[in-house]
Every structure is written in C-alpha cells, then in structure tokens.
Protein backbone atom coordinates (compact mmCIF):
# COMPACT_ATOMS: atom_id res chain seq x y z
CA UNK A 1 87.92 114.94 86.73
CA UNK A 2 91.48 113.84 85.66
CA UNK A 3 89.65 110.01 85.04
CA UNK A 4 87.24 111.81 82.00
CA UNK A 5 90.58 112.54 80.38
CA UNK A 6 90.42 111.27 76.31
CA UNK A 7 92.86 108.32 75.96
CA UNK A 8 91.12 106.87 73.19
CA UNK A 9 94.88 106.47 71.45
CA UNK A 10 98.18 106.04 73.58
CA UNK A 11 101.56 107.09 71.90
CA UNK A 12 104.54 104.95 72.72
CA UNK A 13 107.75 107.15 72.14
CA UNK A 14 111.23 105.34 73.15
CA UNK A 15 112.71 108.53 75.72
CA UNK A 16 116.29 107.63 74.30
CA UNK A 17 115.33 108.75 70.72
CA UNK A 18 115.05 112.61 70.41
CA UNK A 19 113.82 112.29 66.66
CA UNK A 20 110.71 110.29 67.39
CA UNK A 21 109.87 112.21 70.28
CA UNK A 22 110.20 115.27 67.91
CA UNK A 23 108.11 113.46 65.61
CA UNK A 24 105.36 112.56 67.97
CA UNK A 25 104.42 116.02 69.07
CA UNK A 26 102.74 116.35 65.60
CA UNK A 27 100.80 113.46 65.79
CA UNK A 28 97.17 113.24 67.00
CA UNK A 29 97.25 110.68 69.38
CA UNK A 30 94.79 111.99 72.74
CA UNK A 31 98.09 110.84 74.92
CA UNK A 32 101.29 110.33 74.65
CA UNK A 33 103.93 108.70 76.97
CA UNK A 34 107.74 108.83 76.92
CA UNK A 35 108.71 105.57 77.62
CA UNK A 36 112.47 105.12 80.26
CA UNK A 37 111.25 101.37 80.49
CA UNK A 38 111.29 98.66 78.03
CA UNK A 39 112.19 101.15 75.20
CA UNK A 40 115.35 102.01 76.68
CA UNK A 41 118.35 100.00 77.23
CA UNK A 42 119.84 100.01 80.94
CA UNK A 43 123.08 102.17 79.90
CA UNK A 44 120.97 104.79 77.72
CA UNK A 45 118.42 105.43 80.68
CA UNK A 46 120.30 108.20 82.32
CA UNK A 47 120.61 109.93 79.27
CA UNK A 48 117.06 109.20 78.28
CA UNK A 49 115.88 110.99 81.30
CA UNK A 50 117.59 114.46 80.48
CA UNK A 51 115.43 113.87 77.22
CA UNK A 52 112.13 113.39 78.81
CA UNK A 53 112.50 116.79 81.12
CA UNK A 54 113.63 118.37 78.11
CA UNK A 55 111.16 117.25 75.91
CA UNK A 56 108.50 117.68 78.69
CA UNK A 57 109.43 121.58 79.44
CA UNK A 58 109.98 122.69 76.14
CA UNK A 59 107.95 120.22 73.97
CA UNK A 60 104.94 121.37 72.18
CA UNK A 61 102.25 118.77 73.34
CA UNK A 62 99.32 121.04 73.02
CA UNK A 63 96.55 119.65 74.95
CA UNK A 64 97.32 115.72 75.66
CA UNK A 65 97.54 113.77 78.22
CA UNK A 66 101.31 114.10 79.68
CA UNK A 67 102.98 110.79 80.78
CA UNK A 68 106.50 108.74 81.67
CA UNK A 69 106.37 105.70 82.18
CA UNK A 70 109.20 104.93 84.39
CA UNK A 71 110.75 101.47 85.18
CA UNK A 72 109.22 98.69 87.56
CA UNK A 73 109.44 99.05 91.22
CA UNK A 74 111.93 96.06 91.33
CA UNK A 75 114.83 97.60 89.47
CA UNK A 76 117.63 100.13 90.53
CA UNK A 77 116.28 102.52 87.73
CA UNK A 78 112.70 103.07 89.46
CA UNK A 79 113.35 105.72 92.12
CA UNK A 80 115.74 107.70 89.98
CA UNK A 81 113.48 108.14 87.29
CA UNK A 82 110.73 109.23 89.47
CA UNK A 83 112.68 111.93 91.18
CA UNK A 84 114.47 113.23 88.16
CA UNK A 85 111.27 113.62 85.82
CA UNK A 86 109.21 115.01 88.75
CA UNK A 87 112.16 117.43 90.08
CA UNK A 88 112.54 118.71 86.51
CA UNK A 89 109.67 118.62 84.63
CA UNK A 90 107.03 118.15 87.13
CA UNK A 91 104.91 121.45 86.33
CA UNK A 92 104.33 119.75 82.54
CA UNK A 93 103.55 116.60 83.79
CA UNK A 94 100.02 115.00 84.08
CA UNK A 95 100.66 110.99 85.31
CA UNK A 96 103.66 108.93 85.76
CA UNK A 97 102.83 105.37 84.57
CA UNK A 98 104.21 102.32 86.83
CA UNK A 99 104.82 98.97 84.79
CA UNK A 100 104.49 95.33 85.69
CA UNK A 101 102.28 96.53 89.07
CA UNK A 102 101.80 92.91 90.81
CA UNK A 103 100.62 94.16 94.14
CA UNK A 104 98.97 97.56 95.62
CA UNK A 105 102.39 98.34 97.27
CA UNK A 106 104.37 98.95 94.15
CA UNK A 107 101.17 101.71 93.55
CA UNK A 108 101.78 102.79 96.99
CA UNK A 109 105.10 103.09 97.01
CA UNK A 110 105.29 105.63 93.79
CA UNK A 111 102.31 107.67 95.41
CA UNK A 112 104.04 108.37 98.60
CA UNK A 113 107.49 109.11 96.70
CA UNK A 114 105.46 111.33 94.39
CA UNK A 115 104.00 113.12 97.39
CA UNK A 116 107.33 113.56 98.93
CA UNK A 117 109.08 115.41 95.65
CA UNK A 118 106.09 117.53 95.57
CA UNK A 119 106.10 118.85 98.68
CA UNK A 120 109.93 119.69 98.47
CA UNK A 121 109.55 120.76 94.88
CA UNK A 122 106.22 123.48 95.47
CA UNK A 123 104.38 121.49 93.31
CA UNK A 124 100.50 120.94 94.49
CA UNK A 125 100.39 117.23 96.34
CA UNK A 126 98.09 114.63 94.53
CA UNK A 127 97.86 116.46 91.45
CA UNK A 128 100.22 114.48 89.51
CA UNK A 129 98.22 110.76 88.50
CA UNK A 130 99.34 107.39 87.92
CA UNK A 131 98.54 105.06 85.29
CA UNK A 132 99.20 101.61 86.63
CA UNK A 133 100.28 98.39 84.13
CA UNK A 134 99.12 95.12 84.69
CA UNK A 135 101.17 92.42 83.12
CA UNK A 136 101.33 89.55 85.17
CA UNK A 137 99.54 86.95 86.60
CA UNK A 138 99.94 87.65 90.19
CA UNK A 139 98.88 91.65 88.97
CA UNK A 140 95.57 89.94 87.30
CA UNK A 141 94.58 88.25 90.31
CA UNK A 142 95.38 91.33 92.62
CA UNK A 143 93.98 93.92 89.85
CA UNK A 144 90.99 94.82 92.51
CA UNK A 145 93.49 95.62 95.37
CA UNK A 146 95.39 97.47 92.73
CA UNK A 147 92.86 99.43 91.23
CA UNK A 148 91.69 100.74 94.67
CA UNK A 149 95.27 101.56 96.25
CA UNK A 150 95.64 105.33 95.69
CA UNK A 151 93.51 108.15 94.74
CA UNK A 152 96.03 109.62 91.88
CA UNK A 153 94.69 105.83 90.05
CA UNK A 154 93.14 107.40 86.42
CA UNK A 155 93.63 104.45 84.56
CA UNK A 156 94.67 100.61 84.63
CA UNK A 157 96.76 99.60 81.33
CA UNK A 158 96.61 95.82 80.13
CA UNK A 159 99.63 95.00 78.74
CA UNK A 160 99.45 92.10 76.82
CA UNK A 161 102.96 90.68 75.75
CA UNK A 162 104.55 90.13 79.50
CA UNK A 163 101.10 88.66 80.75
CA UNK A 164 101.03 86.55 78.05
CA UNK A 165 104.15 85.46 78.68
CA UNK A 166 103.43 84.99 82.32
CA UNK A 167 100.68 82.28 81.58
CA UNK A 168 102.39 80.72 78.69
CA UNK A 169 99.84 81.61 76.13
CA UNK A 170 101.01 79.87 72.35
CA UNK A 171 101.90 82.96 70.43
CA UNK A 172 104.72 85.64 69.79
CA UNK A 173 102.69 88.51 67.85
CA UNK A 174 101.69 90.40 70.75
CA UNK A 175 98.11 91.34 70.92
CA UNK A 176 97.27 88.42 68.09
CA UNK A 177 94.80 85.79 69.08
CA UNK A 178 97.11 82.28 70.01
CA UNK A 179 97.25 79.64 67.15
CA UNK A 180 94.72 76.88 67.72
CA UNK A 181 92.20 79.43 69.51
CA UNK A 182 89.83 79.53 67.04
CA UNK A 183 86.63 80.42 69.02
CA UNK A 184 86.24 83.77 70.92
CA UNK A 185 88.45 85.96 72.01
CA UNK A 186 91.40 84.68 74.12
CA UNK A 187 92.09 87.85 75.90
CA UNK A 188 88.34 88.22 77.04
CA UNK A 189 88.50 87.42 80.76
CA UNK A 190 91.63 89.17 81.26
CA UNK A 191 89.77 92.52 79.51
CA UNK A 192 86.94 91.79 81.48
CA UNK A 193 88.79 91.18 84.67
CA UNK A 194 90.61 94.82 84.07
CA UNK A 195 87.75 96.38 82.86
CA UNK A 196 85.32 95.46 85.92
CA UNK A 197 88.21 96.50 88.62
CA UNK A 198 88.84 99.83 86.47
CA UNK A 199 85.00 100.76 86.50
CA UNK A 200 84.44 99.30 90.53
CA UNK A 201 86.97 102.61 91.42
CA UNK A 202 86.29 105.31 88.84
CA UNK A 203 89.08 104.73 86.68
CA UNK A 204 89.36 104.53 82.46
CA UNK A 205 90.61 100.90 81.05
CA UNK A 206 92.96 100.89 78.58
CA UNK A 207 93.88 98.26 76.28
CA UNK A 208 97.87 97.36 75.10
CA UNK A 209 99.04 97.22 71.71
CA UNK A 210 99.37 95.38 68.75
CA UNK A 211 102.75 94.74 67.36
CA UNK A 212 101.97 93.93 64.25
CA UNK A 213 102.40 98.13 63.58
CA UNK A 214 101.61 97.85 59.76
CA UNK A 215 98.41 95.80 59.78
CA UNK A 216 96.28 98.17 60.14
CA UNK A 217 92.77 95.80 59.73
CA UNK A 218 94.19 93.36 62.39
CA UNK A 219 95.04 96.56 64.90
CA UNK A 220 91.21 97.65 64.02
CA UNK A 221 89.81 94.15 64.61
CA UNK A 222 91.66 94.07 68.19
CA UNK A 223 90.25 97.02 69.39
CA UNK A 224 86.94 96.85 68.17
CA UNK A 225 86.73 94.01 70.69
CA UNK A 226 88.29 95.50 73.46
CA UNK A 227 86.07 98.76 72.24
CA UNK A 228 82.85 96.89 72.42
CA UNK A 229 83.23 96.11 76.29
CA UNK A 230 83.83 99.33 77.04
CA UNK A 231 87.57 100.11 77.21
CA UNK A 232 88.12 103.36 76.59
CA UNK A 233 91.27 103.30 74.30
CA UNK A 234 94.50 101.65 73.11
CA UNK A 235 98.16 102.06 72.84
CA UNK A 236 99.79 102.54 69.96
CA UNK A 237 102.85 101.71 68.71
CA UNK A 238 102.81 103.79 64.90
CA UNK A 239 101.55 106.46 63.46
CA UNK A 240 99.64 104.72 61.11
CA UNK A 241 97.60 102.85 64.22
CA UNK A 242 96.73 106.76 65.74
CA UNK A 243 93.22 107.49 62.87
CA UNK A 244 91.78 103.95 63.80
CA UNK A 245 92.24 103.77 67.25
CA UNK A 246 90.62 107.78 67.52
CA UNK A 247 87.79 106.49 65.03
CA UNK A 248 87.35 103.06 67.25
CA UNK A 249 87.13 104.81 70.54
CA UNK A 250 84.88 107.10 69.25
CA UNK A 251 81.16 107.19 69.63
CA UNK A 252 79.37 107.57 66.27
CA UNK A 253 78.55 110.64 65.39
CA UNK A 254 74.57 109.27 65.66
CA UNK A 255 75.18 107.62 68.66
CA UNK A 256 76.50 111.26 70.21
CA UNK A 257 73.63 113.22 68.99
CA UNK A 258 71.57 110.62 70.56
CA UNK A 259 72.70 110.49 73.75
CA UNK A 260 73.11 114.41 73.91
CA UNK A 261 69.56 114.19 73.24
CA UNK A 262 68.67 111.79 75.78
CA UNK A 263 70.00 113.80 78.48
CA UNK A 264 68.60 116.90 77.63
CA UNK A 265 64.73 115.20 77.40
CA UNK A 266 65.16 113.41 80.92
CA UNK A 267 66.53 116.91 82.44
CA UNK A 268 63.78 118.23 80.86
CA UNK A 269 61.23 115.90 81.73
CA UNK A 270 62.86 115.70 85.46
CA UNK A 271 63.27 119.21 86.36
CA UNK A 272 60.99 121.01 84.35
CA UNK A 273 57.76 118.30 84.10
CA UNK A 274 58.41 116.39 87.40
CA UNK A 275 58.33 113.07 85.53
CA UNK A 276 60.77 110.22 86.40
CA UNK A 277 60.35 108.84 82.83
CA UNK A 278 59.95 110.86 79.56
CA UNK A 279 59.52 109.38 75.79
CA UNK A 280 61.96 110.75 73.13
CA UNK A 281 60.09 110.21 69.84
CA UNK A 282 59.15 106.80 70.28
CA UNK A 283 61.55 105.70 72.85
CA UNK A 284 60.78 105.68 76.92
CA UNK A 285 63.46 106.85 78.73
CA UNK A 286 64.28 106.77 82.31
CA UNK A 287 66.86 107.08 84.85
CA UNK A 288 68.88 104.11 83.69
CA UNK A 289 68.54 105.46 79.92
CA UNK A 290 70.38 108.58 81.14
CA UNK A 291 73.05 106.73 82.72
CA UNK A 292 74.16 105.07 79.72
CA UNK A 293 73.89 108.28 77.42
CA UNK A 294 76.51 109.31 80.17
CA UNK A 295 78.89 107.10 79.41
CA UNK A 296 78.58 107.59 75.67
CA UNK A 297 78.31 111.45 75.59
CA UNK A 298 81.40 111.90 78.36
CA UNK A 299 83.58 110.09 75.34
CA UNK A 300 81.97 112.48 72.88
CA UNK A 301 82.80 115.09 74.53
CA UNK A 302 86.69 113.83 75.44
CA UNK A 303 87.11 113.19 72.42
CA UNK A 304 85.93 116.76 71.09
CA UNK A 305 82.85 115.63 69.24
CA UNK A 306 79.94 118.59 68.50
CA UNK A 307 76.85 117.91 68.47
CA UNK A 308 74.02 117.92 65.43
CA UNK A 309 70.87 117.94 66.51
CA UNK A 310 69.02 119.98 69.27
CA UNK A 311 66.31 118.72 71.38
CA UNK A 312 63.25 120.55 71.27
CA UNK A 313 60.80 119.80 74.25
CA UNK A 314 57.23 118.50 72.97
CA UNK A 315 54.20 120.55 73.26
C-alpha cells in the first residue's frame, strides 16, 4: 500500500533553485518534495515549474517518495501547476501535496483534476496520491472530513507556522514551544487531533518543521514528542535535520527484533498450535500483542531495518 510508504524525514527543496534540488538528490531523506508554494516567489513560479518536470524526469531520486507541492486551491497558480507537473512529469511522480486544505473540497477538487490529466495523458487513474496540509483553524476543525475525502489521501501534514498564526499562538520560531507555556506540550491537541483523523482513514501523520535548521537538540526534542504519539515522520528543512529525524522515526533496533518476533510466535502459535494466545519467553501474547508489533515492524521494515534474531518455536 502507497500509505506504508517510509516518510520518517521530509525534504523541503525551493523548485526555483536548481542547485539545491541538485543537492538534495544525494541526501537521505525517505521523501523529498519540490516545493512551487511558499518557497517560490509569484514571478519565479512559471519558471520553477519547468524545473520540477525537469528535475522529476531526469533527476536521480533513487527510491523516495516523489512529491510537488503545488500552491493552495485559492490562488491563480493552483491549476497550472497541477496540469504542468502532471502533463510533464507525471510517470515520475508519486503524490502531489495540496497546502492550507481548510475543507474536503479543496481535496476534491485536485483529485478530480488529477483524474482528468490522467486520463488524457495515458497515465493509470488514482495512482498518483495526495498529501494534504493542514494549517488552519477552520482545516483543524474539518481535519476528519478532510482526511476521509478521497482515496489517493496517504498522508495528512501539520504545518505548524500558518496554524499558529491562525490562532494567534505567542511565538515566531516555528515549531518552538510559545513563551510563557511552560507545562506540556502546546502543540499536543492539534498532533493529536491530526493524528486520530490520519489513523480513523488509513493514512500516515506527519509532523512540520522546525525552523530553527541548526539546532539540532531542539529539532530532536520536537520530534521525539510528536514521535512518541505515533507520527510517523517530520519535515525537514536542512541537511543536518535528515540523521535525527531517520534515527527518531525509527524503531530501535530491539524494539524491531521484538516485534518481528512477536509475530512470528502468534502465527506460529495460531496456525500451527491452534492457540489464540502464545507466551514468548516470559511474555503472553495475544491478538492485540500482534497488532501493535504491526505497527512497529511495518516502520522497520519502511524504513529498511533487518532483523537480528530468529524465533525458534518451543518444544
């Protein structure tokens, strides 16, 4: 499934600058998207375009995830870029992500637009997914009717500085906890409120960034909270934010083995013994055991983790 794609670090690349995009095809990030929005300025976006086909059909991306992120729905910019990425470079494309997305009809609209080009371009219909941003208000409160609009959905992206903006929150380092909040974590119900309408429809949550780029400890910090709930990555804004968000997003190399392990005794102990509930050394394991060493050996194995240890079936 497109959704078990590894996004455990998102590349921002400005479209209008061929050096960084260069640049960022040697960099490990799991994803990587070519931004035509806030990175571009309105007379550089035509230009920027040609860039993003080029870089898209003769780029070396190896085997990341593929994305533009195009401009909002509300500007003149929107529809263009959608056509002239998808028309040119639509083979080498994997999702087109949709900013500031404040109601299910902006998602909607791009899906039935995206269905249209591919039909007159060849290209197989629905294979193409959107990543949709929310950064408003009005998008937090509508995130459920958001998350559920289309089937090409893989992931919903918070992003952090407009929204924060939106409520008025007291601070100007985006992704920074606001002065005077000095308990918790001022960003959890909007995670949480993401996170739950991501998971309700199959899709992967995905935290913004940090624009402090050069603090690397305070980029960590942020998304070992965001981590903890069960997001499964971040953007990033640097290279030097790419090895901590990958090591963050990552299961532990334990944690893998163990979950490998639990699925393999509660097959066993399933299929082989007829047992609804097995023990794996000391530990009893049952059907809602296996569901969580889903989740954390499905990152593992995004993230291309191998395995240590093999289980060996008691006697």
């Amino acid at each position: 499934m497109a959704t078990t794609r590894s996004r455990r670090t998102t590349l921002a690349v400005p479209a209008s600058n061929p050096r960084f995009i260069d640049k960022a095809q040697g960099l490990p990030a799991d994803e990587f998207f070519l931004d035509l929005e806030d990175a571009v300025a309105p007379q550089a976006k035509e230009a920027a375009r040609a860039n993003v086909v080029a870089a898209l059909n003769d780029g070396d991306w190896g085997d990341r995830v593929r994305v533009v992120r195009v401009n909002d729905v509300t500007t003149r910019f929107a529809y263009r870029d959608v056509i002239d990425v998808v028309e040119g470079a639509g083979a080498h494309l994997d999702c087109l992500m949709l900013p500031k997305v404040s109601s299910p009809d902006h998602v909607v609209w791009l899906d039935l637009l995206l269905s249209q080009i591919e039909q007159a371009a060849g290209l197989p219909v629905g294979r193409i997914g959107i990543e949709a941003q929310i950064e408003d208000a009005r998008g937090l409160t509508r995130v459920d009717e958001i998350a559920a609009s289309s089937p090409r959905l893989e992931a919903l992206v918070f992003g952090p500085g407009d929204l924060m903006a939106s409520i008025n929150m007291r601070t100007l380092v985006v992704g920074e906890q606001p002065p005077g909040y000095t308990e918790g974590d001022a960003y959890h119900y909007i995670l949480m409120r993401i996170l739950l309408a991501a998971r309700a429809n199959d899709l992967q949550a995905i935290d913004g960034p940090y624009f402090n780029v050069r603090d690397v400890d305070a980029f960590t910090r942020a998304a070992e909270r965001s981590a903890a709930l069960g997001f499964d990555g971040k953007w990033v804004l640097h290279p030097a934010q790419i090895e901590a968000g990958n090591d963050v997003y990552s299961p532990a190399q334990d944690a893998y083995d163990h979950a490998e392990l639990i699925l393999d005794a509660y097959d066993h102990a399933t299929r082989v013994e007829g047992r609804g509930a097995a023990m794996l050394g000391d530990e009893m394991i049952d059907e809602a055991s296996r569901k969580m060493a889903l989740v954390v050996a499905a990152k593992g194995r995004a993230a291309g983790m191998r395995r240590t240890k093999t289980f060996e079936p008691s006697a």
